[in-house]
Each structure stands twice: as C-alpha cells, then as structure tokens.
C-alpha atoms as a PDB file:
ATOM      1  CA  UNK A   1    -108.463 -62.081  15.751  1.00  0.00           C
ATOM      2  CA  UNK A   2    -105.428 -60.691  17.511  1.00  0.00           C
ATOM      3  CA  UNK A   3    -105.202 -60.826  21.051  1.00  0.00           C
ATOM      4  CA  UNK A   4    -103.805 -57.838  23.635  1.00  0.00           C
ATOM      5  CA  UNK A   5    -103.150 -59.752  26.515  1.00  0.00           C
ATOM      6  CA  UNK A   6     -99.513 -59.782  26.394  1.00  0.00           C
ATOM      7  CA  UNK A   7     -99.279 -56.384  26.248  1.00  0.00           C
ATOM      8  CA  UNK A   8    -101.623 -55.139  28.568  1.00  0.00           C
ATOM      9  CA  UNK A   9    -100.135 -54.681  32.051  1.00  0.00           C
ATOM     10  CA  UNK A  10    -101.843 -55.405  35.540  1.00  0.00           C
ATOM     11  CA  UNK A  11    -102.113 -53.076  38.399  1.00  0.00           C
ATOM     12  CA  UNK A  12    -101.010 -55.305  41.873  1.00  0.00           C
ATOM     13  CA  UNK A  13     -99.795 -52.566  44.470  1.00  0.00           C
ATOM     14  CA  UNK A  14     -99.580 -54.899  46.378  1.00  0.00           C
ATOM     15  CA  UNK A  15     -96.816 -56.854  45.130  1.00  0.00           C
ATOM     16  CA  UNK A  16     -95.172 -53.571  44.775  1.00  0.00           C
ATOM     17  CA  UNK A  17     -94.802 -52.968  48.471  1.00  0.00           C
ATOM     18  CA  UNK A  18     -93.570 -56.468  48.526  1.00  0.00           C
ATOM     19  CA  UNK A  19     -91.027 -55.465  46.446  1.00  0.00           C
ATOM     20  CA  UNK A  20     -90.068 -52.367  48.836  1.00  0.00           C
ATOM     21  CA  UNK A  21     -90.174 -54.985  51.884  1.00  0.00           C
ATOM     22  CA  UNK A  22     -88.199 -57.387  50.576  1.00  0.00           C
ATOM     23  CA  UNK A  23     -85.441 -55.323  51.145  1.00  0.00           C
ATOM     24  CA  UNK A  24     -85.043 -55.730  54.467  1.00  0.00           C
ATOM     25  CA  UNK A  25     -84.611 -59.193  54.023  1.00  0.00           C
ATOM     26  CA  UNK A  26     -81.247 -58.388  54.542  1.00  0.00           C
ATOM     27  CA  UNK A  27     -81.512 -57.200  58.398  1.00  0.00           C
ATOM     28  CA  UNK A  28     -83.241 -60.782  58.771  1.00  0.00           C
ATOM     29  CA  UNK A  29     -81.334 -63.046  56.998  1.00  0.00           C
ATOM     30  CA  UNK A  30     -78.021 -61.044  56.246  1.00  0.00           C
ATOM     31  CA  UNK A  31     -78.540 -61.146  52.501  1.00  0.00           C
ATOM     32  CA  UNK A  32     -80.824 -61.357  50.563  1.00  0.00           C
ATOM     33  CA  UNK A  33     -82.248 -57.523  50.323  1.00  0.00           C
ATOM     34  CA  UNK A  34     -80.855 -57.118  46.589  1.00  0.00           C
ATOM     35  CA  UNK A  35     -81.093 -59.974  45.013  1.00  0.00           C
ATOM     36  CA  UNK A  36     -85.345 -60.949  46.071  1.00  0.00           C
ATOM     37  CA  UNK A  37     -86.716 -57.215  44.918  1.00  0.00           C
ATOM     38  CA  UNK A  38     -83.850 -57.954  41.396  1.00  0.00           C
ATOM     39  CA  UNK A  39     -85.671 -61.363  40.941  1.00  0.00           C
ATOM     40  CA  UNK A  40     -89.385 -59.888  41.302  1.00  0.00           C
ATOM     41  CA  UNK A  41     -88.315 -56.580  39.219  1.00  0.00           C
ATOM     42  CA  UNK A  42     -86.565 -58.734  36.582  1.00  0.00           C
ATOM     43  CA  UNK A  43     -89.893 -61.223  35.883  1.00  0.00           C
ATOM     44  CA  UNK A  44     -92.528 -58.627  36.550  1.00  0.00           C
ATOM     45  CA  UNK A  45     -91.432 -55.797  34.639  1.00  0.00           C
ATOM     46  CA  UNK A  46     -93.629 -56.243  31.722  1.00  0.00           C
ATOM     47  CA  UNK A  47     -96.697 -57.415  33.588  1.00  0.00           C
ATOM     48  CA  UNK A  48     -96.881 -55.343  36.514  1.00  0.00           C
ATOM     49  CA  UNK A  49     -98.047 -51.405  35.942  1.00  0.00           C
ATOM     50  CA  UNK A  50     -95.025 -49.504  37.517  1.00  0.00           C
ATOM     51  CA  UNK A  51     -93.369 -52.160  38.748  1.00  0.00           C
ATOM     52  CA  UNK A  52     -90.187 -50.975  36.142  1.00  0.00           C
ATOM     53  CA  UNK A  53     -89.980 -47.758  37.778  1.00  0.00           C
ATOM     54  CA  UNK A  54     -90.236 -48.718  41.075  1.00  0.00           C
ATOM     55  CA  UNK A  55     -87.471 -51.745  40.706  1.00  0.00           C
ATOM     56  CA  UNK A  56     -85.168 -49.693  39.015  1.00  0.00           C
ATOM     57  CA  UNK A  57     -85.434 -47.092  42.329  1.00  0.00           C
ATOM     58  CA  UNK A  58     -85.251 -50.153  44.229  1.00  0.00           C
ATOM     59  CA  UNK A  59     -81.841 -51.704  42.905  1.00  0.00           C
ATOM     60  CA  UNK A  60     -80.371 -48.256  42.340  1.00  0.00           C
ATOM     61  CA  UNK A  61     -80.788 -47.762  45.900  1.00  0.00           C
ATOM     62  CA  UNK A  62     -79.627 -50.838  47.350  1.00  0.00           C
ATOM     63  CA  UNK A  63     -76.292 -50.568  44.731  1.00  0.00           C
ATOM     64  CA  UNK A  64     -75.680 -47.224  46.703  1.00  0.00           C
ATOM     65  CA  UNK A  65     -75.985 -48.319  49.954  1.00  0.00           C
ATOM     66  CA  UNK A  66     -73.557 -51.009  49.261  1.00  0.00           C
ATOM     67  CA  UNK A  67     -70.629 -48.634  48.306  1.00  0.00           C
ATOM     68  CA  UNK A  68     -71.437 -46.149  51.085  1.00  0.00           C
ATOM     69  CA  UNK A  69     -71.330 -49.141  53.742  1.00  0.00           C
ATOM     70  CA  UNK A  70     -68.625 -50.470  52.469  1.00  0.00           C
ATOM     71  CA  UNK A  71     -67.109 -46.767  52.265  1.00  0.00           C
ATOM     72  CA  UNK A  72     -67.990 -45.871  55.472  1.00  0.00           C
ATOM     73  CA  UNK A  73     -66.243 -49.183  56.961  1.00  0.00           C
ATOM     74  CA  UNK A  74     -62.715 -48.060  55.203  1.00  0.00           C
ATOM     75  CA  UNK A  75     -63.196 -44.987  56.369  1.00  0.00           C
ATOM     76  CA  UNK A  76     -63.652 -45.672  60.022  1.00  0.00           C
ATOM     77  CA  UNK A  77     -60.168 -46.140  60.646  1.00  0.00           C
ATOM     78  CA  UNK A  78     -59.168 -42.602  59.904  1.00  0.00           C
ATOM     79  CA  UNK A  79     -60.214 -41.183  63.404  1.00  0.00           C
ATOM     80  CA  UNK A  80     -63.803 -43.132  63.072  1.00  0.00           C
ATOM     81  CA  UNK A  81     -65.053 -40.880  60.331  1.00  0.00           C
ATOM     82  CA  UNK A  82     -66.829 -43.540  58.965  1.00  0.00           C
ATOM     83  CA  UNK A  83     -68.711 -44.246  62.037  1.00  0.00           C
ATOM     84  CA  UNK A  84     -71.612 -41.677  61.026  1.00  0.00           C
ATOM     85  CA  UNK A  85     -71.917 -42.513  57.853  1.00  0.00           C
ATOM     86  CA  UNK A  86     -72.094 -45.867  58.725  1.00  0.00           C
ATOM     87  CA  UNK A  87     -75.147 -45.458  60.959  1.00  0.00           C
ATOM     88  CA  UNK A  88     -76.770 -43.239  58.100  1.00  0.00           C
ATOM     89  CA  UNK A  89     -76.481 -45.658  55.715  1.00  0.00           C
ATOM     90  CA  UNK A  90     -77.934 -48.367  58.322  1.00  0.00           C
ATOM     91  CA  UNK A  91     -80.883 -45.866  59.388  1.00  0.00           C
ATOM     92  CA  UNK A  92     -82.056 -44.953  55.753  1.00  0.00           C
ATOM     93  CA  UNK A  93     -81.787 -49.000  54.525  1.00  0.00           C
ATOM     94  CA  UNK A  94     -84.058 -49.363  57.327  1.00  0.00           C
ATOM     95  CA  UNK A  95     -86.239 -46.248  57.101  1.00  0.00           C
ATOM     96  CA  UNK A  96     -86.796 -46.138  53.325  1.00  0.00           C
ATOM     97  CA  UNK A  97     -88.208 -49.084  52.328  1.00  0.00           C
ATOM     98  CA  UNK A  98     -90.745 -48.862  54.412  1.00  0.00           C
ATOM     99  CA  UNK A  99     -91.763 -45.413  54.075  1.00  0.00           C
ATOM    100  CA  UNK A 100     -92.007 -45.809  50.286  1.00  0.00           C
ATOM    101  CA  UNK A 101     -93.963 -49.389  50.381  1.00  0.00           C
ATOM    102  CA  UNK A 102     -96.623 -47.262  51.596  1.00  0.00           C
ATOM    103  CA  UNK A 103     -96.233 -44.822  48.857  1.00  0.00           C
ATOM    104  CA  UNK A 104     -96.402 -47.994  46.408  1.00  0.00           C
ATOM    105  CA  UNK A 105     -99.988 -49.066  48.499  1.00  0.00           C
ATOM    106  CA  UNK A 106    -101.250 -45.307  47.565  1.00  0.00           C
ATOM    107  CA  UNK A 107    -100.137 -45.711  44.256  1.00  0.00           C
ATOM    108  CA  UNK A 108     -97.227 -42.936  44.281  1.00  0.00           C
ATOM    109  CA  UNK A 109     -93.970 -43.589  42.700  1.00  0.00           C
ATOM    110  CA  UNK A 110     -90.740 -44.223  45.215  1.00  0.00           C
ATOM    111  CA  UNK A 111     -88.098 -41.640  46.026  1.00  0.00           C
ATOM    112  CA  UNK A 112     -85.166 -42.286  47.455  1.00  0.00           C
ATOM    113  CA  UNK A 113     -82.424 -40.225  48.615  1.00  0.00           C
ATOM    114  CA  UNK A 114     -78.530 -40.845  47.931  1.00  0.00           C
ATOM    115  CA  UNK A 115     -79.539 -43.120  44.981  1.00  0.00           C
ATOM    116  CA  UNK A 116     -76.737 -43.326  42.418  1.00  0.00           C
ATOM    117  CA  UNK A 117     -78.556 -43.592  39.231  1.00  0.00           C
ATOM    118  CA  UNK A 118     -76.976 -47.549  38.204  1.00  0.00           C
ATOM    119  CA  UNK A 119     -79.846 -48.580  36.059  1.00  0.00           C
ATOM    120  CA  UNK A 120     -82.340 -45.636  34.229  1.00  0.00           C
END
C-alpha cells in the first residue's frame, strides 16, 4: 500500500505571516530580513500550502528593495535626488510586510508593489 503523505501539503497560515514578519528582522538586527523568510521558503516549499507563492513574493521583494536603496544612496549626491526614494523604499520595507502578513492570516495571496520579478 502506497502512502500520500509526502505529497500532500499542510495548511499553517500561520507560519506564513511569520514568513512576512521576518522581514523586518532587518530594522532589528540590521540583517537578517532576506536571508530568515529564504531559509523558511527554501525548506517549506513542498510542505506548506502556498508557502511557494508567497516566498517567491517575499524574496522578489526584498531583492528590489536592495537595488532601489542602494540606488537611491548613489543617487543622493546629485542634488539629494535620492533622498525620496530613499525614504520610499524605507516606508514600503516597513509598511508591506505587515500589511500582507495579515493577508497570509486571511488566507489571501501577497502583493507587493515595485517587485522585480527575480524568481517566478
């Protein structure tokens, strides 16, 4: 008798908004807010029920905000131009995990804006 239990995936929404949180793991410790939701994404993928779709939103995000900080901070000394886009980028890395960790506890999928699509 063959079993399905490798196959079958669990629902756990909760570890999903973990997953969102631990992003800002990186206004607490400095670092820290791509690598924790990579690990989680990378070993839960195939257990957790959307957990690939929302880790892949997840790390696409986080890859974006990266090169728009770090795009913002060349730019600033061209007459400070990177100043706004700096506090963007610092506002929405703050805003956006939260607001879609509870759309993972209702059970909708994540959106986030200015994503560069890294991973699909």
């Amino acid at each position: 008798m063959e079993s399905n239990y490798h196959t079958l995936k669990r629902s756990d929404n909760q570890l999903l908004v973990i997953t969102h949180l631990s992003q800002m793991l990186t206004y607490i410790t400095g670092f820290g807010g791509l690598i924790v939701p990579l690990i989680i994404w990378a070993t839960q993928k195939d257990r957790v029920d959307g957990m690939d779709d929302h880790g892949k939103a997840i790390i696409n995000f986080q890859l974006s905000m990266i090169i728009y900080f770090f795009l913002s901070i060349i730019l600033i000394p061209v007459f400070f131009i990177g100043l706004l886009p700096l506090m963007l980028v610092c506002v929405l890395s703050f805003v956006m995990p939260i607001i879609n960790a509870i759309k993972a506890s209702n059970g909708e999928l994540p959106s986030y804006p200015l994503s560069l699509s890294f991973i699909s």
